[in-house]
Protein backbone atom coordinates (compact mmCIF):
# COMPACT_ATOMS: atom_id res chain seq x y z
CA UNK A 1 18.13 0.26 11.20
CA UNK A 2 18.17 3.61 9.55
CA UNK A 3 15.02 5.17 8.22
CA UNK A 4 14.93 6.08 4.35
CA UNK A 5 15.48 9.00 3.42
CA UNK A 6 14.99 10.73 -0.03
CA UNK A 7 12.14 11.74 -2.41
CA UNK A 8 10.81 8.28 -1.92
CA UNK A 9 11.35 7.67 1.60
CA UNK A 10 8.08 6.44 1.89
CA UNK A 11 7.76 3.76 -0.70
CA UNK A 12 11.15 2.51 0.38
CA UNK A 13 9.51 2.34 4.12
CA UNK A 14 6.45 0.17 2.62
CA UNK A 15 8.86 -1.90 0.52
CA UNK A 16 10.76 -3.06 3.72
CA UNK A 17 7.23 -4.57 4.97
CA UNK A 18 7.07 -6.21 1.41
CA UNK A 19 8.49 -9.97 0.70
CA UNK A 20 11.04 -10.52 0.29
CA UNK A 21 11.44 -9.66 4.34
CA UNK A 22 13.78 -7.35 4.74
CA UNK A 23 16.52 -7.95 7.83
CA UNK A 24 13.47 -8.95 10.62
CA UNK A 25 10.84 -6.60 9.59
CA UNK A 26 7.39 -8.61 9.58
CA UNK A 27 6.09 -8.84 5.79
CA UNK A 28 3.02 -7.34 6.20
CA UNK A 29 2.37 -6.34 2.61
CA UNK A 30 1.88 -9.44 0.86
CA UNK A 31 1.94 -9.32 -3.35
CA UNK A 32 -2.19 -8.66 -3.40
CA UNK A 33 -1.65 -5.83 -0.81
CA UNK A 34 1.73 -4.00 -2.02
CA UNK A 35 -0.16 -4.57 -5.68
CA UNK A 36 -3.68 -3.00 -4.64
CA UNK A 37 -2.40 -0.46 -1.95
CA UNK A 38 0.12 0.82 -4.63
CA UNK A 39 -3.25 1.63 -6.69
CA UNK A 40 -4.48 3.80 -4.13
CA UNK A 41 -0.94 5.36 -3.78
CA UNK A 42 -0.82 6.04 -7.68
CA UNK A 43 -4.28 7.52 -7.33
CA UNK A 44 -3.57 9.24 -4.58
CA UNK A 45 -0.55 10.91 -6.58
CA UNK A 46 -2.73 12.00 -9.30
CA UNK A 47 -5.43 13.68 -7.15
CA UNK A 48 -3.08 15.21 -4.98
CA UNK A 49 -0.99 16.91 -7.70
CA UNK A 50 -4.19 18.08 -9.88
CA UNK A 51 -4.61 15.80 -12.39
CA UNK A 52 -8.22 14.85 -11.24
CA UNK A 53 -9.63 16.78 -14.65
CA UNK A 54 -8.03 13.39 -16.43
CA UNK A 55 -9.82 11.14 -13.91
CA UNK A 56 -11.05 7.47 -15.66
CA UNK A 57 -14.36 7.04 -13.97
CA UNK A 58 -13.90 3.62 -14.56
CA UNK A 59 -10.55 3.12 -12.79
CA UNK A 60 -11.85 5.37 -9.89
CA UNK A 61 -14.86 3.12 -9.76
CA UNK A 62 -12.98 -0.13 -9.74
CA UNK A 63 -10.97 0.75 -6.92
CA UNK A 64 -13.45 1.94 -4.88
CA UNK A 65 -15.57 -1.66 -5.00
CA UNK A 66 -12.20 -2.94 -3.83
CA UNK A 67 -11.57 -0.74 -1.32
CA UNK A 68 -13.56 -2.92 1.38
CA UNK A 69 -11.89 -6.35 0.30
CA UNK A 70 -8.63 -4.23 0.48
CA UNK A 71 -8.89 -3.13 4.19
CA UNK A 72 -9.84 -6.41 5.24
CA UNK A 73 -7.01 -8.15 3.88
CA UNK A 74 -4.70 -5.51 5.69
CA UNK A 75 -6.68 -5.63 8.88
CA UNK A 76 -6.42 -9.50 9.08
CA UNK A 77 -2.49 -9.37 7.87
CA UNK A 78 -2.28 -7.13 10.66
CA UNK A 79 -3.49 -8.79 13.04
CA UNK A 80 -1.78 -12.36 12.49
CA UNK A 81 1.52 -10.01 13.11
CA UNK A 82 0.50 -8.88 16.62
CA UNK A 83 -1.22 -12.44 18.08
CA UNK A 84 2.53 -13.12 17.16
CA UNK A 85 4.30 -10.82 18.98
């Protein structure tokens, strides 16, 4: 299995972990995660390429309750993967 490559390597990466399972990659992304981590990815984005003077406090604020419920859903996805392996 090749890596991809491209602009977008890395959301093509994250998609493969994403149902529908790609060849027999583990779906570790289910649709809450890949919907709520691609938040933090878009926000992310806009911080990183200096658009934080447009910030929505509001947005920021939402996702940063979440942030908690966010990690433990990955942590716990995670972890049913490896007791399989």
């Amino acid at each position: 299995m090749q890596i991809p490559i491209g602009e977008d390597w890395h959301i093509e990466l994250f998609k493969r972990f994403c149902s529908p399972q790609y060849l027999s990659l583990p779906v570790i992304f289910d649709d809450y995660l890949k919907e709520e981590l691609a938040n933090y990815r878009r926000f992310r984005h806009f911080v990183f390429h200096g658009y934080s003077s447009r910030i929505t406090w509001d947005i920021l604020c939402d996702g940063i309750k979440e942030v908690d419920k966010v990690y433990k859903n990955f942590k716990l996805k995670l972890n049913e993967i490896l007791n399989l392996l």
